[in-house]
Protein backbone atom coordinates (compact mmCIF):
# COMPACT_ATOMS: atom_id res chain seq x y z
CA UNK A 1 32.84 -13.99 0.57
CA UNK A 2 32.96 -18.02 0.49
CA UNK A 3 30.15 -20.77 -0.01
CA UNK A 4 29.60 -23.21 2.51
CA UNK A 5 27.91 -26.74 2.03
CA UNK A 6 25.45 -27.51 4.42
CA UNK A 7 22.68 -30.07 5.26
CA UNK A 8 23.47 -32.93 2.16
CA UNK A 9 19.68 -32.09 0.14
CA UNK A 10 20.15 -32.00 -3.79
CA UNK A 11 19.42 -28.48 -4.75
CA UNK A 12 20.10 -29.33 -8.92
CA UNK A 13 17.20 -27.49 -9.55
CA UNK A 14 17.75 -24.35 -8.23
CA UNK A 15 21.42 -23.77 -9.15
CA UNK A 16 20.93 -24.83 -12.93
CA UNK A 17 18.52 -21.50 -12.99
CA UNK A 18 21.25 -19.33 -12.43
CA UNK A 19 22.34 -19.76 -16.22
CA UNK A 20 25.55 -17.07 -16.12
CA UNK A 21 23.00 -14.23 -15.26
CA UNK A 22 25.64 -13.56 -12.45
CA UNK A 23 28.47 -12.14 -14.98
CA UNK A 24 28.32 -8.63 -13.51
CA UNK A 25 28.58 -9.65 -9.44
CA UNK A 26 31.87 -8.74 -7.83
CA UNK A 27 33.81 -7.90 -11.00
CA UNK A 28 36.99 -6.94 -8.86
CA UNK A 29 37.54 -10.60 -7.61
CA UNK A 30 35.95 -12.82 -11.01
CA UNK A 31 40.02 -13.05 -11.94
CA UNK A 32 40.45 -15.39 -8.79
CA UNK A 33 36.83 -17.26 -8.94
CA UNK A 34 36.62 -20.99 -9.36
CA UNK A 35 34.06 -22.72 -11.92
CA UNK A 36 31.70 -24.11 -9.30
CA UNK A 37 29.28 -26.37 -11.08
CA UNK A 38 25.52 -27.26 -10.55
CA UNK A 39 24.53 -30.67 -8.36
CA UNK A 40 25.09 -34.01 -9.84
CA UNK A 41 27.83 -32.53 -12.49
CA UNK A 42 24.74 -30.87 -15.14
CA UNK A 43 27.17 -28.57 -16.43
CA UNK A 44 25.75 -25.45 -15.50
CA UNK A 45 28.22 -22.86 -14.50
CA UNK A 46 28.16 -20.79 -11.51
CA UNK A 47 30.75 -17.93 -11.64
CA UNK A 48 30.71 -15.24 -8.88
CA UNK A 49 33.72 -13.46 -7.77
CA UNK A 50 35.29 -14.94 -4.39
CA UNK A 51 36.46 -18.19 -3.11
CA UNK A 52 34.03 -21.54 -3.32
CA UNK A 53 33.84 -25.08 -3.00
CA UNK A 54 32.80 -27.80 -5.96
CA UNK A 55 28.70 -28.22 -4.94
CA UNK A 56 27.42 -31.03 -5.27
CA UNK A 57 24.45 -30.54 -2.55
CA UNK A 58 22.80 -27.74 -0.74
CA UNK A 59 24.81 -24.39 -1.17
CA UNK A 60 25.03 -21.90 1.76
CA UNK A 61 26.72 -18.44 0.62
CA UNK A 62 27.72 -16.60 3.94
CA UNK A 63 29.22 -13.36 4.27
CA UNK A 64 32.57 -13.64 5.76
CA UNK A 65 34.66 -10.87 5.13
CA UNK A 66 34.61 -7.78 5.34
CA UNK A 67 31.81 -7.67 7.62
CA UNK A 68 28.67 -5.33 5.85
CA UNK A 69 28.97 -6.36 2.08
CA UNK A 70 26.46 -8.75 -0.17
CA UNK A 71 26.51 -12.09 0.00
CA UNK A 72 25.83 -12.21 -3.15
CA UNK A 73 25.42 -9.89 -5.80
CA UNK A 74 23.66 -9.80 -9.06
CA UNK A 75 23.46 -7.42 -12.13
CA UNK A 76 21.63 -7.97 -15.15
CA UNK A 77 21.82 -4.90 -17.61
CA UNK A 78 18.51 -4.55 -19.85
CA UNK A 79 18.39 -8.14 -20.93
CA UNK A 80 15.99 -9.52 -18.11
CA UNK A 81 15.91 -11.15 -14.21
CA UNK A 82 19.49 -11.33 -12.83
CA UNK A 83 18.35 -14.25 -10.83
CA UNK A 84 15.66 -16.65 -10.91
CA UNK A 85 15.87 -19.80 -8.46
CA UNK A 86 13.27 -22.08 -7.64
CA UNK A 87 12.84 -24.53 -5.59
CA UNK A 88 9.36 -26.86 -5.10
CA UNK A 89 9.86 -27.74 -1.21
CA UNK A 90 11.19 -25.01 0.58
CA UNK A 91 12.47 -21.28 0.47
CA UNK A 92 14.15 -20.65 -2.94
CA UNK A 93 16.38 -17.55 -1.43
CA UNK A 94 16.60 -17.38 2.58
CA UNK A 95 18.45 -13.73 3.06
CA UNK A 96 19.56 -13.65 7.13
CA UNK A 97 20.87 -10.77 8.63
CA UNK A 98 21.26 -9.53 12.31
CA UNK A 99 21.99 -6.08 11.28
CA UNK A 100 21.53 -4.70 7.87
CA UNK A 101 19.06 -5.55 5.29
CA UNK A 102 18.04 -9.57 4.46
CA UNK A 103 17.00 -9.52 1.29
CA UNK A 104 17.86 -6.24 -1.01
CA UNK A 105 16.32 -5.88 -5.04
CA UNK A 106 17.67 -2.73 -6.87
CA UNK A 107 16.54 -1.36 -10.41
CA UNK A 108 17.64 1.39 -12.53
CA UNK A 109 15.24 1.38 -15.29
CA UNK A 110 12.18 3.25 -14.65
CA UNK A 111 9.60 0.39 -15.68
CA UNK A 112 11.65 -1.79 -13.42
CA UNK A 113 10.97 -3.25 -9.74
CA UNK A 114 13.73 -3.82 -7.15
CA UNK A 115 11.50 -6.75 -5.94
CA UNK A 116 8.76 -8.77 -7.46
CA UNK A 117 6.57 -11.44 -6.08
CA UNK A 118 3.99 -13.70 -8.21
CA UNK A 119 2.53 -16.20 -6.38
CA UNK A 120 -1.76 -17.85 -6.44
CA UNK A 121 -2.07 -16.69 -2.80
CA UNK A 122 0.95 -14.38 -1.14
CA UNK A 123 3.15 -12.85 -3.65
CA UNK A 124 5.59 -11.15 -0.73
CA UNK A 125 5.66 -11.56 2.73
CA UNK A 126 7.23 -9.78 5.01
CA UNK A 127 7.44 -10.53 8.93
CA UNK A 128 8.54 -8.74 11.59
CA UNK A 129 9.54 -10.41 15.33
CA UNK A 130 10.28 -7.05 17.59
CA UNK A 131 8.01 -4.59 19.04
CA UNK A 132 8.03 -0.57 19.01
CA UNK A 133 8.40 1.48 15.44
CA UNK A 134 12.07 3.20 16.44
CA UNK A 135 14.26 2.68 13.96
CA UNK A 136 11.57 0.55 11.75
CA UNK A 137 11.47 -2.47 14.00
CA UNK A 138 8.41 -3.95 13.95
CA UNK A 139 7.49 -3.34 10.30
CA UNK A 140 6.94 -6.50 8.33
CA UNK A 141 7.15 -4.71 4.98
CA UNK A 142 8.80 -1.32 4.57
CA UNK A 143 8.52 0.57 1.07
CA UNK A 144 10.10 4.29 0.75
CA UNK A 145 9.53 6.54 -2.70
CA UNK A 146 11.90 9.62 -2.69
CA UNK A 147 9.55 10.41 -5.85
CA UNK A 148 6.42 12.95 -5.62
CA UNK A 149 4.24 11.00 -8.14
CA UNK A 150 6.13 7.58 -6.91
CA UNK A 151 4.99 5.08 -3.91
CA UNK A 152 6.26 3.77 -0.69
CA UNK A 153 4.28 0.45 -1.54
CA UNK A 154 2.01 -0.62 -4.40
CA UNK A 155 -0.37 -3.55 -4.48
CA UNK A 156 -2.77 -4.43 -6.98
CA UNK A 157 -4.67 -7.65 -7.53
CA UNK A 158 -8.15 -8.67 -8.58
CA UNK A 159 -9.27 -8.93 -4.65
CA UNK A 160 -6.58 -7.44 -2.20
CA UNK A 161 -3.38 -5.17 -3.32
CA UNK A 162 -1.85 -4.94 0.36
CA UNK A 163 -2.94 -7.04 3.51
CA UNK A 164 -1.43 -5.87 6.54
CA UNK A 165 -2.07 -7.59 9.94
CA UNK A 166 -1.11 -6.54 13.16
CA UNK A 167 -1.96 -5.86 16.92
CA UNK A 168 -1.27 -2.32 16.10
CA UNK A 169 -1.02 -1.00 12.67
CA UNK A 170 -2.02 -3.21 9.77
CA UNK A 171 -0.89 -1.02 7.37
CA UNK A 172 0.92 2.47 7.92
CA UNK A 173 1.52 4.74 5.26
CA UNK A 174 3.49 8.36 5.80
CA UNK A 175 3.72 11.20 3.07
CA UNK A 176 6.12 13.72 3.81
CA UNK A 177 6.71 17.30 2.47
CA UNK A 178 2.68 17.80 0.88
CA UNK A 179 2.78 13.66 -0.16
CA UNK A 180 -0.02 11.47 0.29
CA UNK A 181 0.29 8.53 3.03
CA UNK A 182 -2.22 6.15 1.88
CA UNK A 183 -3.39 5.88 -1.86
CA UNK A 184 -6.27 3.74 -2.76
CA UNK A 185 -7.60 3.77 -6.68
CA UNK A 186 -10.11 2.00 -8.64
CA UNK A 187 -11.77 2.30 -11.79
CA UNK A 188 -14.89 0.48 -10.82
CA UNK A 189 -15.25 -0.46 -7.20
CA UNK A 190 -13.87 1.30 -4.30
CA UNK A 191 -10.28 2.26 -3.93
CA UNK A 192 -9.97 2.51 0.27
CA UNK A 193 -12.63 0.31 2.50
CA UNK A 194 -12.59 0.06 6.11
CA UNK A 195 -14.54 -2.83 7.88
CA UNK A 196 -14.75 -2.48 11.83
CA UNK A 197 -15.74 -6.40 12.25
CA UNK A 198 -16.34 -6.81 15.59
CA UNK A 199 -20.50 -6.51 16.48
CA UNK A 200 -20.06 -4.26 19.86
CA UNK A 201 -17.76 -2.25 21.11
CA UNK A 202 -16.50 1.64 19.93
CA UNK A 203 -15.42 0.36 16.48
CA UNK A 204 -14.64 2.41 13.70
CA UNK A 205 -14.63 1.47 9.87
CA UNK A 206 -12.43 4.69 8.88
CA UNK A 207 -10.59 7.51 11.31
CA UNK A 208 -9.48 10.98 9.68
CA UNK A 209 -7.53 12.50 12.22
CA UNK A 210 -5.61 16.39 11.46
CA UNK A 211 -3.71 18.29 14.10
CA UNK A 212 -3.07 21.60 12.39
CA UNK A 213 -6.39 24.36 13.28
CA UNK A 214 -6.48 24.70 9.34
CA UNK A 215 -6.91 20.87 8.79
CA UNK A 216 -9.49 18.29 8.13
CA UNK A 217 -10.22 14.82 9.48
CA UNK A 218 -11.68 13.75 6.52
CA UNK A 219 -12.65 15.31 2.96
CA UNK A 220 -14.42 14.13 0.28
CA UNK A 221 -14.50 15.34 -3.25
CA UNK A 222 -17.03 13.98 -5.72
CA UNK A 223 -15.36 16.03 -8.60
CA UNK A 224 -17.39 14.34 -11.27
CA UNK A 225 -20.86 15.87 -9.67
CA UNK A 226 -21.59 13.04 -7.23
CA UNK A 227 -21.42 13.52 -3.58
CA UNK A 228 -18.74 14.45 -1.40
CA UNK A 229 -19.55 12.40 1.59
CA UNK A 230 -22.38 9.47 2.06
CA UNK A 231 -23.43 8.71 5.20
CA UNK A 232 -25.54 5.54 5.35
CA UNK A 233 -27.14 3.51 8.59
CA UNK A 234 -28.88 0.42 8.17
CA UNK A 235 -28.14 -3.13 7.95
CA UNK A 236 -27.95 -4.06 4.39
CA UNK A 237 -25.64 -1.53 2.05
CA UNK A 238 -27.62 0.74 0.17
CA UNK A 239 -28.42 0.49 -3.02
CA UNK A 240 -29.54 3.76 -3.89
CA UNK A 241 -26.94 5.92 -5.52
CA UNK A 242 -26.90 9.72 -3.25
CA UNK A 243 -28.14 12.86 -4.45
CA UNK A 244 -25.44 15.03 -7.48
CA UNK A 245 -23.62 17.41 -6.66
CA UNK A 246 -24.32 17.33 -2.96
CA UNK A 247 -21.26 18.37 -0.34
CA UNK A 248 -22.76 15.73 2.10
CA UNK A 249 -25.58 13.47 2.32
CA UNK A 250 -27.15 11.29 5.04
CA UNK A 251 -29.70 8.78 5.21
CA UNK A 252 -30.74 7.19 8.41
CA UNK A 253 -33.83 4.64 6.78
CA UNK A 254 -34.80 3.53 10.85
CA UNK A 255 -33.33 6.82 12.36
CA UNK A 256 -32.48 10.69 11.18
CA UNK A 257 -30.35 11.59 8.40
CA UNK A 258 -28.04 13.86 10.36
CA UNK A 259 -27.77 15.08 14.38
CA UNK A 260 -25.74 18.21 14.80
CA UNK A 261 -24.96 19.57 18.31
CA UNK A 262 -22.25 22.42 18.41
CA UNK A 263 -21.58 25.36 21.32
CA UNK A 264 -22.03 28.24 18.68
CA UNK A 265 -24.29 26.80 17.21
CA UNK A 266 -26.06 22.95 16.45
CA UNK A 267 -26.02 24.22 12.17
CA UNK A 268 -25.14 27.11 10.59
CA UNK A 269 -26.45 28.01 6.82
CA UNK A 270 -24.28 30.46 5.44
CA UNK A 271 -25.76 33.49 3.43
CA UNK A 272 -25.87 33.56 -0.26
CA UNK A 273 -25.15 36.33 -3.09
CA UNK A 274 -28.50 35.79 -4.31
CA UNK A 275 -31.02 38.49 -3.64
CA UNK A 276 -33.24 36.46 -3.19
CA UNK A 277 -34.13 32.23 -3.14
CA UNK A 278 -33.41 30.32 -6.67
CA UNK A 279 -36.22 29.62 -9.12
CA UNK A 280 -37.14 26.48 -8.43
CA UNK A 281 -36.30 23.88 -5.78
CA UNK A 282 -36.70 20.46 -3.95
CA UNK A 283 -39.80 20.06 -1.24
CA UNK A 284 -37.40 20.76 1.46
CA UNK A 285 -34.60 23.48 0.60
CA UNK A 286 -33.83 25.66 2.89
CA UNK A 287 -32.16 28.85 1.31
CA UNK A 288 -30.30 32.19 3.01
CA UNK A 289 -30.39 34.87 0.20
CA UNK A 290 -27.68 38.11 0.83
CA UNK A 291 -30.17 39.63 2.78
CA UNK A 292 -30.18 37.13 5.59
CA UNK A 293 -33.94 36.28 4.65
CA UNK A 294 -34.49 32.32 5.35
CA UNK A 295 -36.70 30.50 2.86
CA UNK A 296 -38.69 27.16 2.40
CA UNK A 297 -39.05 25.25 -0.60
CA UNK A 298 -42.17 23.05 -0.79
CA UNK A 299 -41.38 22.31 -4.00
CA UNK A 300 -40.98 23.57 -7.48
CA UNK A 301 -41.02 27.29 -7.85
CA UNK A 302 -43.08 27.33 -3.98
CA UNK A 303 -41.11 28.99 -1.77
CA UNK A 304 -42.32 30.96 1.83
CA UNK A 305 -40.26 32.84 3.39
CA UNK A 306 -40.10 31.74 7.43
CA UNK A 307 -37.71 34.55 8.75
């Protein structure tokens, strides 16, 4: 591994940051390594295993020999970052690679993160230039969790957590082995929304699809009481909370609440244990007791039985 100079601009400012955090990188060759100090002779060390130059401009570290191992590699042990660099008018770290990985973050603690980006606007971006998904080309940010409770990716922030964009996939997420793929959660507002923006077309906001004949598109579960799914058509969002403890609910304010059309059948209500229809009821209710008898609420304790 040797540094390079390239391209005479003053970097001062990024390598006085390094500040000996780089005391664990390449222990086996720190008995050969030169003192390379910062631009414009500040007196801050840089000490990394391998062979250098004395910088007194732009530093390029490039990966020599043997082909395949870091660039540059950093360890801090419990203490805090093992590198911080920044830099005011262009990239602070540019990792290049043609076949392995650019940029790599590792942690060991378990309240750590092998990368972390704080920025106003984009904390991490990731781009990718190829087409097709073989091998993970065409991925601009890839995040795998061999953990059951962990996460391939995690983004939170007071307006967007993740932003994908793409001509295909904006965002793909894959559990494996009983995981979850995709896991939105919020205390207060709503943890996964789907906006189909264009006004014509075959557009959908959100697609549940399941192959196995056991399987389900999509499932709600209100398990507070609420209602499983809310089905709303209208212009404006409503602002009328849906029914409790109600599997599914649709409201249609210009149209019909719900169209069924099915080859056995357009809706089947399936018989209760009951022997007969509940107490009281909504104007409405339609109830099956265990002896297939089919009953209409008109509300309260009002019921007439229809077949």
């Amino acid at each position: 591994m040797a540094i390079r100079e390239s391209n005479p601009t003053s970097r001062r400012r990024v390598l006085a940051t390094f500040v000996g955090a780089v005391a664990g990188a390449a222990t086996a060759s720190l008995a050969t390594a030169q003192r390379v100090f910062g631009a414009g002779s500040d007196g801050a060390a840089v000490v990394v295993g391998g062979q250098y130059l004395d910088v007194r401009s732009l530093t390029l570290l490039e990966n020599v020999t043997p082909t395949g191992w870091p660039v540059l590699q950093l360890n801090s042990v419990n203490v805090g970052s093992a590198l911080v660099v920044v830099n005011d008018v262009g990239d602070a770290i540019d990792g290049s690679t043609t076949s392995a990985v650019g940029v790599r973050g590792h942690t060991g603690g378990a309240a750590g993160f092998g990368v972390e980006g704080v920025g106003p606007y984009v904390a991490i971006k990731g781009t990718s230039t190829s087409t097709g998904a073989t091998g993970g080309s065409g991925v601009g940010v890839f995040g795998t969790s061999v953990a059951d409770d962990g996460a391939g990716v995690d983004g939170r922030g007071p307006n967007v957590g993740v932003h994908g964009v793409s001509a295909g996939v904006g965002v793909f997420g894959q559990g494996t082995t009983g995981g979850i793929g995709i896991l939105g959660n919020t205390d207060t507002g709503r943890a996964v929304v789907g906006v189909a923006s264009a006004d014509a077309g075959r557009n959908v906001g959100v697609m549940g699809e399941s192959f196995s004949t056991a399987g389900t598109g999509v499932r709600g579960w209100a398990s507070g009481g609420g209602s499983g799914v809310y089905g709303y058509a209208g212009s404006t969002f409503p602002s009328s909370n849906p029914p409790a403890n109600t599997g599914v609910y649709g409201y249609g304010p210009l149209g019909r609440g719900g169209v069924f059309a099915g080859k056995a059948a357009q809706v089947r209500l399936i018989a209760s244990t009951a022997s007969t229809h509940p107490s009281s009821g909504a104007a409405g209710d339609l109830f099956v007791d265990k002896s297939k008898r089919l009953w209409f609420c008109k509300g309260g304790t009002s019921w007439k039985q229809i077949a």
